[in-house]
N, C-alpha and C. Protein backbone atom coordinates (compact mmCIF):
# COMPACT_ATOMS: atom_id res chain seq x y z
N UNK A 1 126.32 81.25 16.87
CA UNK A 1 124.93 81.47 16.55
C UNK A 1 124.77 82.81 15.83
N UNK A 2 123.89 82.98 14.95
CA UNK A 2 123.64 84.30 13.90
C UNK A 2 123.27 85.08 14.66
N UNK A 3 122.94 86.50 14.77
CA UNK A 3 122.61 87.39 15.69
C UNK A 3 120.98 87.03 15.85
N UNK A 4 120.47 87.42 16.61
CA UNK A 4 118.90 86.92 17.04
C UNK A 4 118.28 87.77 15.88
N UNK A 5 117.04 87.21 15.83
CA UNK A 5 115.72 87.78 15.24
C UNK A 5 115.05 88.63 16.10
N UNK A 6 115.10 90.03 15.56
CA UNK A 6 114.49 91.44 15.93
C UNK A 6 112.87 91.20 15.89
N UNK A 7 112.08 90.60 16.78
CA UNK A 7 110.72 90.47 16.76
C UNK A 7 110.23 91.47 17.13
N UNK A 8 109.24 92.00 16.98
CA UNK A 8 108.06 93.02 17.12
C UNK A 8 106.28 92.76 17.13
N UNK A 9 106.49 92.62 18.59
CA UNK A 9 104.88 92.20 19.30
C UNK A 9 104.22 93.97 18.96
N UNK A 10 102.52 93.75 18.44
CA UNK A 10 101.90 94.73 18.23
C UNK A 10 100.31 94.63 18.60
N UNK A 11 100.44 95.36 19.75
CA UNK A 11 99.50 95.72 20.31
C UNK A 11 98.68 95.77 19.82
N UNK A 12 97.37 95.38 19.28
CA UNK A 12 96.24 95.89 18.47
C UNK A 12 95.25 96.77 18.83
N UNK A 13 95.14 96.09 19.88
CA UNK A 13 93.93 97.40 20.85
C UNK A 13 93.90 98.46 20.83
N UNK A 14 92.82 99.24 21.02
CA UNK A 14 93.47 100.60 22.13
C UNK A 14 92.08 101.23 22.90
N UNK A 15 91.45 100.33 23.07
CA UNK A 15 90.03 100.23 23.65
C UNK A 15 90.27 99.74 25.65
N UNK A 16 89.69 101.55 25.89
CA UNK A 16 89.45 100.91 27.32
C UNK A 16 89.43 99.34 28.47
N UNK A 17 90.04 98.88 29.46
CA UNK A 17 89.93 97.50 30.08
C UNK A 17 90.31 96.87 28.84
N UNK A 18 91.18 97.01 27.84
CA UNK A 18 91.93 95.99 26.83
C UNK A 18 92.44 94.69 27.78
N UNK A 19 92.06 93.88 27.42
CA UNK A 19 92.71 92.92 27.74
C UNK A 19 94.22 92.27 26.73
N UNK A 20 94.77 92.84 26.16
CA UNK A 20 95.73 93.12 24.57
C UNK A 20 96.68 92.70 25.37
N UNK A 21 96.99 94.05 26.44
CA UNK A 21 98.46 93.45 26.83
C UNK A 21 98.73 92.76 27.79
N UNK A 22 97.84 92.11 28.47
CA UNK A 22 98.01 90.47 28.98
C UNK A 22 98.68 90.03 27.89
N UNK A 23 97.76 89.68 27.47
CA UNK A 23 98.33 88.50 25.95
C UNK A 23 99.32 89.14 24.91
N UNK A 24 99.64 90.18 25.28
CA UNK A 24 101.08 90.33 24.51
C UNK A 24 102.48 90.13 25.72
N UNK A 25 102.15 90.28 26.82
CA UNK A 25 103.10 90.61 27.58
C UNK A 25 103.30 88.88 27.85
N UNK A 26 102.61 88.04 27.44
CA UNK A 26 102.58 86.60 27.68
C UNK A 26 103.39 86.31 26.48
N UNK A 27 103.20 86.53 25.13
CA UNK A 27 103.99 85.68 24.05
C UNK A 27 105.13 86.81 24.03
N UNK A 28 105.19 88.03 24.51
CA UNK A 28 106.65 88.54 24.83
C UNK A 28 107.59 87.50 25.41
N UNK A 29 107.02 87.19 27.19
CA UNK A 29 107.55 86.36 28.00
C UNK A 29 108.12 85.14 27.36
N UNK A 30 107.20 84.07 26.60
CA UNK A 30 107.49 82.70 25.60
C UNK A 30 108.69 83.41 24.78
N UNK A 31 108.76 84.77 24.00
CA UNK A 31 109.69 84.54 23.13
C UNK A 31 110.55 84.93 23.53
N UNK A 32 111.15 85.87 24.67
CA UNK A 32 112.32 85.88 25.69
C UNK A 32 113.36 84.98 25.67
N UNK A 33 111.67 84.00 26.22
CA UNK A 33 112.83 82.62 26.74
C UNK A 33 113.71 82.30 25.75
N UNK A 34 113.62 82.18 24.26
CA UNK A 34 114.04 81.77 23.34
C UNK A 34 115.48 82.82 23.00
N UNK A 35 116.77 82.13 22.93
CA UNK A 35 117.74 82.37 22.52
C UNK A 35 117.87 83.22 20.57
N UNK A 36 117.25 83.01 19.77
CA UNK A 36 116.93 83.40 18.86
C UNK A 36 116.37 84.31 18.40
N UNK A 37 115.63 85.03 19.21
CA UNK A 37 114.74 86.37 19.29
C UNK A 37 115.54 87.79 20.00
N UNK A 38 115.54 88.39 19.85
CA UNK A 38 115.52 90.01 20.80
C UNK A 38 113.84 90.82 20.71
N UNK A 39 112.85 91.09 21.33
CA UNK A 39 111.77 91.39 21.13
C UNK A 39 111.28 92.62 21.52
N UNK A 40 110.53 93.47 21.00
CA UNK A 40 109.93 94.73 21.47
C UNK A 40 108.29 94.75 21.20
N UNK A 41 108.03 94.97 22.10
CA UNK A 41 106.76 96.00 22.33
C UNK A 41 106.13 97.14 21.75
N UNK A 42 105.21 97.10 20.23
CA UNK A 42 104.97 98.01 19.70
C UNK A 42 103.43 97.87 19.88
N UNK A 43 102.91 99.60 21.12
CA UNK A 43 101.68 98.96 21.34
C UNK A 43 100.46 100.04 20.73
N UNK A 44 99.66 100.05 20.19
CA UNK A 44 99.37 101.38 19.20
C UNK A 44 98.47 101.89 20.08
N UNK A 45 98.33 102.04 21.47
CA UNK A 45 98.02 103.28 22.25
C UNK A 45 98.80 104.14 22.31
N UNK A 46 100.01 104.21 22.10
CA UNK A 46 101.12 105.00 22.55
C UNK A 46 101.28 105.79 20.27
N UNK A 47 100.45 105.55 19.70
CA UNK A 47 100.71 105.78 18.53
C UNK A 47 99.38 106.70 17.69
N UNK A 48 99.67 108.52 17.50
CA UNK A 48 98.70 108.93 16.62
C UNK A 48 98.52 108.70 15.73
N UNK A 49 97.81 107.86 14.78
CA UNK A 49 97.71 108.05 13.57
C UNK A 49 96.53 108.56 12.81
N UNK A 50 96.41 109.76 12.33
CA UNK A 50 95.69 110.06 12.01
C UNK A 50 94.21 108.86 10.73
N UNK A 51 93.33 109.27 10.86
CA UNK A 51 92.13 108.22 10.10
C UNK A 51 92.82 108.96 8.33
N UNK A 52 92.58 109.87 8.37
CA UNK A 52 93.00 109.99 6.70
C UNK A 52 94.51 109.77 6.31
N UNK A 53 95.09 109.19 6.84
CA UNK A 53 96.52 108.59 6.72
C UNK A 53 97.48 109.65 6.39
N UNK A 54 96.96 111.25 6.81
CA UNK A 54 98.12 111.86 6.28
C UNK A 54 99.44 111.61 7.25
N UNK A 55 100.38 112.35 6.95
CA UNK A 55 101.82 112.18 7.27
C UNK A 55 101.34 112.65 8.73
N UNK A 56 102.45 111.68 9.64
CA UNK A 56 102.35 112.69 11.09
C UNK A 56 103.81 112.10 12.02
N UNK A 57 103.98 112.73 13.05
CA UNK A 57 104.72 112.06 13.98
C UNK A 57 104.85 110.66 14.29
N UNK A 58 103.14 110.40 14.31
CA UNK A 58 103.02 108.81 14.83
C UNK A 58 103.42 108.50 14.01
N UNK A 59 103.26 107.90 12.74
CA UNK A 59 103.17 107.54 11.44
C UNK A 59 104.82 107.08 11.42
N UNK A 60 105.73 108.24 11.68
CA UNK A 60 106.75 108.21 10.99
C UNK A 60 107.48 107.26 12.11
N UNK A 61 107.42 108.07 13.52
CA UNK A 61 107.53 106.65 14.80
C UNK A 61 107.07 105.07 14.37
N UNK A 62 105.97 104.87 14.13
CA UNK A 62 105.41 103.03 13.94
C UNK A 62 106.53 102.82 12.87
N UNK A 63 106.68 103.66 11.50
CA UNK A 63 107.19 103.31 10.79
C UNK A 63 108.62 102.38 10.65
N UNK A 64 108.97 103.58 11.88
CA UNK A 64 110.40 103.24 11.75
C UNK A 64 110.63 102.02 13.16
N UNK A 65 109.69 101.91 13.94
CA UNK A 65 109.96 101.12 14.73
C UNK A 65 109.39 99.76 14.03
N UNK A 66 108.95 99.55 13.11
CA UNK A 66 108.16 98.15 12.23
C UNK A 66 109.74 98.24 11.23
N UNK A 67 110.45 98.97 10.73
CA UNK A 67 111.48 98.93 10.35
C UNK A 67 112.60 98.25 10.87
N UNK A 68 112.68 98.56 11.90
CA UNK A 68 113.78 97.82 12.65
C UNK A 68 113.66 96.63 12.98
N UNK A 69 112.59 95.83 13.11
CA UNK A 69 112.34 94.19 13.46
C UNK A 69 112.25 93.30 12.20
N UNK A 70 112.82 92.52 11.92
CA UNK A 70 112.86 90.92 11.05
C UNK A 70 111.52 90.25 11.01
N UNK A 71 110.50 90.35 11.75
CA UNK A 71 109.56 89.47 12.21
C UNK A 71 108.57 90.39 12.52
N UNK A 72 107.27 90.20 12.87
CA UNK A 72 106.30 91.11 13.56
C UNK A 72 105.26 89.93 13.46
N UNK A 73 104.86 90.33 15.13
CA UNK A 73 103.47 89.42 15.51
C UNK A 73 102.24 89.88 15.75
N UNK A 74 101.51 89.93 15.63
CA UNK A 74 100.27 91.17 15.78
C UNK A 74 99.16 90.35 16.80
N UNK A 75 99.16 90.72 18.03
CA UNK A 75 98.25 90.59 18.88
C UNK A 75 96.97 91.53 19.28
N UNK A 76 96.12 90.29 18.06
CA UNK A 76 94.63 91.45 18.11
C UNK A 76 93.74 90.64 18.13
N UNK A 77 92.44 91.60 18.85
CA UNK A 77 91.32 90.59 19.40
C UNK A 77 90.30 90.64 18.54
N UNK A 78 89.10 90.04 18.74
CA UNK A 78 88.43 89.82 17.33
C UNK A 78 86.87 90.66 17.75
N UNK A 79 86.79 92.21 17.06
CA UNK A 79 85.92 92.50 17.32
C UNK A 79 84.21 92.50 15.92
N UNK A 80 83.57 91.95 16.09
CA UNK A 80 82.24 91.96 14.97
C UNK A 80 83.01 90.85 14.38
N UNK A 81 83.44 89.85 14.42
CA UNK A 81 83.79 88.94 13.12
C UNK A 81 84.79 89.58 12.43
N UNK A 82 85.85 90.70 13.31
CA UNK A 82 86.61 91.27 12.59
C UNK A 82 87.60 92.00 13.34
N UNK A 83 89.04 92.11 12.47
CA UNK A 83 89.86 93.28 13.94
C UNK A 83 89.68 94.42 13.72
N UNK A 84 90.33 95.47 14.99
CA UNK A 84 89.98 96.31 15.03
C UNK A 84 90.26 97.55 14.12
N UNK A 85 89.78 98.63 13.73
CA UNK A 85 89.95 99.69 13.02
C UNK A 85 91.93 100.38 13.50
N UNK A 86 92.28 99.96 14.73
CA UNK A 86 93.08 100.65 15.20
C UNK A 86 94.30 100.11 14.58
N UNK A 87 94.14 98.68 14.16
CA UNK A 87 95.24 97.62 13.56
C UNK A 87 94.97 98.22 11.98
N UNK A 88 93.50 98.24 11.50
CA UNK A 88 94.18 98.34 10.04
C UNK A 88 94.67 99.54 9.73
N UNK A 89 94.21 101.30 10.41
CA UNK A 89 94.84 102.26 10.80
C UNK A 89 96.16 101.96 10.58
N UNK A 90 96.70 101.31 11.33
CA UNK A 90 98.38 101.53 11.76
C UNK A 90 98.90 100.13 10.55
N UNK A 91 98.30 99.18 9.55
CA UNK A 91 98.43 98.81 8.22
C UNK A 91 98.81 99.51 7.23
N UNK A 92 98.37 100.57 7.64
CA UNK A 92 97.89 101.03 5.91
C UNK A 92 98.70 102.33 6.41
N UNK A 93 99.02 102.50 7.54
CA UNK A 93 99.70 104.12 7.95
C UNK A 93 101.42 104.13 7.60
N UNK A 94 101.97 102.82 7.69
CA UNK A 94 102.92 102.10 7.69
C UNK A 94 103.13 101.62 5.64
N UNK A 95 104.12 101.62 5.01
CA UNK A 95 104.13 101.39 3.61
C UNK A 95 105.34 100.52 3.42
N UNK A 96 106.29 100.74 3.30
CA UNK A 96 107.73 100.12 2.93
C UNK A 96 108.00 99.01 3.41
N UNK A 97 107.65 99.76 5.04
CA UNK A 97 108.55 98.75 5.87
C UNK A 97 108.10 97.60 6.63
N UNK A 98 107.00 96.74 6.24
CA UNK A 98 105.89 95.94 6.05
C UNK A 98 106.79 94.68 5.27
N UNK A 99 107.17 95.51 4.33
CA UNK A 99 107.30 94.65 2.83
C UNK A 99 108.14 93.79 2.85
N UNK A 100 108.26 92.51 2.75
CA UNK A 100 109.57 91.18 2.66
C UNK A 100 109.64 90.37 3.97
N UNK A 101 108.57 91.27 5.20
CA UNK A 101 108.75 90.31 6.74
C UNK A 101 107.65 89.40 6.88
N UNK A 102 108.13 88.59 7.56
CA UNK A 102 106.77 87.53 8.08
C UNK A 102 106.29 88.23 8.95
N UNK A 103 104.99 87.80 9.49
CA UNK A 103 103.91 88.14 10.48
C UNK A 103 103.24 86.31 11.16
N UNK A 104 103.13 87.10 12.16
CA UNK A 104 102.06 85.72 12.97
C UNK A 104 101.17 86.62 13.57
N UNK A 105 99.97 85.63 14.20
CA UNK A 105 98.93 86.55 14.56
C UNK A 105 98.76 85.26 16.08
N UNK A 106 98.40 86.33 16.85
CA UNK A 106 98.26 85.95 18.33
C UNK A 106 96.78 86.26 18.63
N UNK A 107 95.48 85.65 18.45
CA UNK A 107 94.14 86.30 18.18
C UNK A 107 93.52 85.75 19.16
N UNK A 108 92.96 86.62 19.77
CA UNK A 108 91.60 86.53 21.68
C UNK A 108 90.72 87.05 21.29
N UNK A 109 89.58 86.23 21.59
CA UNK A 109 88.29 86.62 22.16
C UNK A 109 87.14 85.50 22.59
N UNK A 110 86.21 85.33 22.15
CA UNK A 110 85.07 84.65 23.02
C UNK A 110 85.53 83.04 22.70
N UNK A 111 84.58 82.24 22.01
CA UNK A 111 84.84 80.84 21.87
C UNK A 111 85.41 81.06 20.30
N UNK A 112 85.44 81.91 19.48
CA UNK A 112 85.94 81.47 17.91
C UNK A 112 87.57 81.91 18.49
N UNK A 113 88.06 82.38 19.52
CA UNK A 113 89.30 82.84 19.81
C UNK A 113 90.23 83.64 18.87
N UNK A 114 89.23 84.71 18.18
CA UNK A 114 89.52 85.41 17.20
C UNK A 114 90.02 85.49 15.96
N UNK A 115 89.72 83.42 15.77
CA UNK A 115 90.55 83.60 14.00
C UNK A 115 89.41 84.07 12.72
N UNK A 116 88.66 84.38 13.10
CA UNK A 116 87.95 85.08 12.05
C UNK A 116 88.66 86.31 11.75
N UNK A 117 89.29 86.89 12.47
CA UNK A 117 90.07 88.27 12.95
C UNK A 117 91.35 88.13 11.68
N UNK A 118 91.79 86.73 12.43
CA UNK A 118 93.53 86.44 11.83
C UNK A 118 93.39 86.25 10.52
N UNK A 119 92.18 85.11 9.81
CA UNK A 119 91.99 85.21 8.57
C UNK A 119 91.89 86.58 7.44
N UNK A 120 91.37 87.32 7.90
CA UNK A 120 91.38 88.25 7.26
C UNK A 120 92.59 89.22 7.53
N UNK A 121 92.87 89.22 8.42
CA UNK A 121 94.51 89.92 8.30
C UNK A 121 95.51 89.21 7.77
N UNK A 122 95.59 87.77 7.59
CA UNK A 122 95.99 87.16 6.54
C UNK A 122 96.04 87.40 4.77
N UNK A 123 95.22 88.18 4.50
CA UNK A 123 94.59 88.80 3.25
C UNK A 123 95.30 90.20 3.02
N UNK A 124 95.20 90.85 4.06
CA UNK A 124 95.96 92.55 4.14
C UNK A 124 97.04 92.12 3.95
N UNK A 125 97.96 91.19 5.09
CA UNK A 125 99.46 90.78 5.41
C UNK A 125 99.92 90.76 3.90
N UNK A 126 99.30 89.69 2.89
CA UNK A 126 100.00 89.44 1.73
C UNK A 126 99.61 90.80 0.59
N UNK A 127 98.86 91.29 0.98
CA UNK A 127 98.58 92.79 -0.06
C UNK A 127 99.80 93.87 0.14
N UNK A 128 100.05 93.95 1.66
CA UNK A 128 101.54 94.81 2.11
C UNK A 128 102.80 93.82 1.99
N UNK A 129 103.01 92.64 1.77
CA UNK A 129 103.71 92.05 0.78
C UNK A 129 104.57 91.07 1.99
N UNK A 130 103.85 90.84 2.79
CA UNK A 130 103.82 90.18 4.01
C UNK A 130 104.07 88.87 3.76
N UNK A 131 104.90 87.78 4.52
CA UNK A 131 104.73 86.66 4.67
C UNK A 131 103.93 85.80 5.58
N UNK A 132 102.56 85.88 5.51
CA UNK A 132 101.98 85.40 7.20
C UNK A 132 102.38 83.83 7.69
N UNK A 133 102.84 83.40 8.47
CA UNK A 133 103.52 82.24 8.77
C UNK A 133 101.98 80.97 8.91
N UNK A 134 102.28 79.84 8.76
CA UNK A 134 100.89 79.33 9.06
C UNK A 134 100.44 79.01 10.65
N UNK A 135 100.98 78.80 11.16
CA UNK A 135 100.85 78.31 12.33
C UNK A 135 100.33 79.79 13.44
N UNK A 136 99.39 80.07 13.94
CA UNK A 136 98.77 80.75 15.02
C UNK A 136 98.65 80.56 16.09
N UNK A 137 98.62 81.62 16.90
CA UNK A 137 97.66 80.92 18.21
C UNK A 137 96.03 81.95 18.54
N UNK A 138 95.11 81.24 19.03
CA UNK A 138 94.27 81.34 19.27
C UNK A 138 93.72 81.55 20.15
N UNK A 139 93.70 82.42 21.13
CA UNK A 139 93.03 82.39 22.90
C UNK A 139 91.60 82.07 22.99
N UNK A 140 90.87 81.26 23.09
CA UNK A 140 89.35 81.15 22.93
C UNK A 140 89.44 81.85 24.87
N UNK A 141 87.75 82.33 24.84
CA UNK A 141 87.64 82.98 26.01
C UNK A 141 89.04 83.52 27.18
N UNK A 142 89.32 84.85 26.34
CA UNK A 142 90.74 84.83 27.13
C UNK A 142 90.59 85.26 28.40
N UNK A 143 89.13 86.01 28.75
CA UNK A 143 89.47 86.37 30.20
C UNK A 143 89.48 85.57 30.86
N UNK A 144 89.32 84.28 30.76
CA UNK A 144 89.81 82.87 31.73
C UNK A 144 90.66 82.13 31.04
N UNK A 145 91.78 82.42 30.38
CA UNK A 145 92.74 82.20 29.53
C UNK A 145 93.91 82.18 30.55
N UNK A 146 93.89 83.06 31.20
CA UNK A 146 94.89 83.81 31.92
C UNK A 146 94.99 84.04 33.36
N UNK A 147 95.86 83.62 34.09
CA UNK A 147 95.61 83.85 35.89
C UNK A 147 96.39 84.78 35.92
N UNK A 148 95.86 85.79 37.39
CA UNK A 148 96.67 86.52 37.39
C UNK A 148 97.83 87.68 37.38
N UNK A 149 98.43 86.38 36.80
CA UNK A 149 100.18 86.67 36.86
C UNK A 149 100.21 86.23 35.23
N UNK A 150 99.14 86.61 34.72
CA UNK A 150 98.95 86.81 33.11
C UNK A 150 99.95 85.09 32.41
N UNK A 151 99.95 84.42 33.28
CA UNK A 151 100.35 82.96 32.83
C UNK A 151 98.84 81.80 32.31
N UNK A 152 99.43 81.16 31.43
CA UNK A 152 98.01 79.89 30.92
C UNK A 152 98.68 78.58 31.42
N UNK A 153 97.66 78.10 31.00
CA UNK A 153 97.89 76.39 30.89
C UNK A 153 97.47 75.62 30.23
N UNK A 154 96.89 76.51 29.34
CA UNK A 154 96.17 75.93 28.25
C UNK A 154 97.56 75.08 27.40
N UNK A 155 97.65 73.80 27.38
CA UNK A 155 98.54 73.73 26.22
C UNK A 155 98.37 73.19 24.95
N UNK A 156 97.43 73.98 24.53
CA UNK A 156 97.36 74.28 22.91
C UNK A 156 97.48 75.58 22.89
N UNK A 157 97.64 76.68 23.49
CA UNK A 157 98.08 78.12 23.59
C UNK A 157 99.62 78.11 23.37
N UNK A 158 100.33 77.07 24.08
CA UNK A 158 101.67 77.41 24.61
C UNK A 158 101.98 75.94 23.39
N UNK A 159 101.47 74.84 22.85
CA UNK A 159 102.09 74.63 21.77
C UNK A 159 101.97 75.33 20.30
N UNK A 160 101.20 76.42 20.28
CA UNK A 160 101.62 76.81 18.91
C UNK A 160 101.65 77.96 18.94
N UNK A 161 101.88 78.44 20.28
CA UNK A 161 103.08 79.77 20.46
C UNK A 161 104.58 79.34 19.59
N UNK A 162 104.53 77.96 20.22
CA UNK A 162 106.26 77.05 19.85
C UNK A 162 106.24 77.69 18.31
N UNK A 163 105.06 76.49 17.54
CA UNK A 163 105.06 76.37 16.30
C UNK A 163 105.30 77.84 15.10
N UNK A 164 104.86 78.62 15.60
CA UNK A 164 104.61 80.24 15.43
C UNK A 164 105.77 80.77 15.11
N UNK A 165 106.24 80.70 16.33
CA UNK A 165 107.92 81.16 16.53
C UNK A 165 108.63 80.46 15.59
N UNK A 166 108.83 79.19 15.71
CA UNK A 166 109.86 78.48 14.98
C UNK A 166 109.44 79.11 13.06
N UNK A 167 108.37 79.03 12.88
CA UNK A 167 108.17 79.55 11.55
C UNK A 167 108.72 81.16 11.18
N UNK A 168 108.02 82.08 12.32
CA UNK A 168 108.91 82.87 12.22
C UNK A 168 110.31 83.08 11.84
N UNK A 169 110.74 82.75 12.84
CA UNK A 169 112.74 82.80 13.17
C UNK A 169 113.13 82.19 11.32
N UNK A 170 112.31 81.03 10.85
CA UNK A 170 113.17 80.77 9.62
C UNK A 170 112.88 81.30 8.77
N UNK A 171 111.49 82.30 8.50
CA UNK A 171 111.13 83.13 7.62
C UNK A 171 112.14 84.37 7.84
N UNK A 172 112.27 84.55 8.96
CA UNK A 172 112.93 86.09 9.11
C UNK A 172 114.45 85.94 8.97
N UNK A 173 114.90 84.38 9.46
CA UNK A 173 116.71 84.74 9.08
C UNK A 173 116.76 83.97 7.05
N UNK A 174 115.97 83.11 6.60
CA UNK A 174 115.90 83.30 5.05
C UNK A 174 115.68 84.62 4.61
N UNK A 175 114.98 85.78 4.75
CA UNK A 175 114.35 87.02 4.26
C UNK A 175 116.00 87.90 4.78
N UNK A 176 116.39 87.57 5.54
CA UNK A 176 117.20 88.78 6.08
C UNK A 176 118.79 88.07 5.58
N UNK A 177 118.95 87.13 5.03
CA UNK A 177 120.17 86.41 4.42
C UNK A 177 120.10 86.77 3.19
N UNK A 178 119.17 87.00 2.03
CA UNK A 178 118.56 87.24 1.05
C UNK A 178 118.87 88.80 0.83
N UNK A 179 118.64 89.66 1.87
CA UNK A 179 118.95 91.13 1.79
C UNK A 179 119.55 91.89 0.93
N UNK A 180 120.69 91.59 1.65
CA UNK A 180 122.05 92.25 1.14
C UNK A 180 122.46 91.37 -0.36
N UNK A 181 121.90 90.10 -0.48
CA UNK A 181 122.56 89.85 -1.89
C UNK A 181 121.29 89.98 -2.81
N UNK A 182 120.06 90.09 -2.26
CA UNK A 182 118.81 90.36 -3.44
C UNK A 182 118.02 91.05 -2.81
N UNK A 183 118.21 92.17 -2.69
CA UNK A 183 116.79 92.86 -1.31
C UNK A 183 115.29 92.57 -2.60
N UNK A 184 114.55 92.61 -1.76
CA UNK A 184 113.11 92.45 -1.71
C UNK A 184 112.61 93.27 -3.02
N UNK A 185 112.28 92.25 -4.20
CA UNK A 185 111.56 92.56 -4.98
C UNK A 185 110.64 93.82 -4.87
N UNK A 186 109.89 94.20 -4.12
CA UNK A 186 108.82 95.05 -4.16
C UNK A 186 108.99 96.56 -3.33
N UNK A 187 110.38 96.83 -3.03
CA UNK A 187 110.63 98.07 -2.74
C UNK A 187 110.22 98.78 -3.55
């Protein structure tokens, strides 16, 4: 088997009683299980980035930790018909190393279950030169999404967690086979 796909779950939140990392620590758990993945936890409370995007510590930390993963999933909730300032912050803080990976979006909140959120980060994703995969998942009302022991049962949550992943893993081992004999147009 090829070495696993370096995934990178990203916190979107960073708003008091977040409910974020439930639902990241849940499609962590799903992609565990999976033989194909190695996964980390990038959660942008733990990340300064300054609002005028100058250079900083944080900056250069997200950077290099969005560097090191094949894949990145962005778990963000949908605030105004829109995500949060803290996700496009850490977009736009981030430059290079964005460029040639897929993305999926893991999106919570009331009954639209935040794809108003995902659509439009769909739009950024391909401006930073992103591949966004099609397949999502959607938490409609997540604070009863979840028991717990941060587990669902929803299964339309947990089938296109599947679908998500599997798009992933073949975007990220095509993109990362491609590398070394044609790296990425848009460096």
């Amino acid at each position: 088997m090829a070495d696993p796909v370096e995934l990178a779950v990203v916190v979107a939140s960073v708003r008091a009683e977040r409910i974020g990392p439930v639902v990241a620590d849940w499609i962590v758990r799903v992609t565990s299980e999976r033989r194909e993945f190695t996964v980390t936890t990038i959660d942008l409370l733990g990340y300064v980035l300054p609002a005028d995007l100058s250079p900083s510590s944080g900056g250069t930390a997200l950077a290099a930790a969005i560097g090191r993963a094949d894949a990145v999933v962005v778990v963000t909730p949908e605030y105004n018909h829109g995500y949060p300032g803290s996700l496009k912050n850490a977009l736009d803080s981030v430059k290079y190393e964005w460029r040639g990976k897929p993305i999926g979006f893991v999106s919570y909140g009331g009954l639209a279950g935040g794809i108003r959120a995902t659509e439009q980060l769909r739009q950024v994703a391909a401006e930073l030169h992103m591949v966004s995969v099609r397949d999502s998942v959607a938490v409609h009302r997540v604070r009863r999404a979840f028991d717990g022991q941060g587990n669902t049962a929803d299964g339309a949550i947990v089938d296109s967690a599947g679908r998500m992943l599997d798009q992933l893993h073949w975007w990220a081992t095509a993109a990362r086979s491609l590398q070394d004999v044609r790296p990425y147009p848009g460096q």
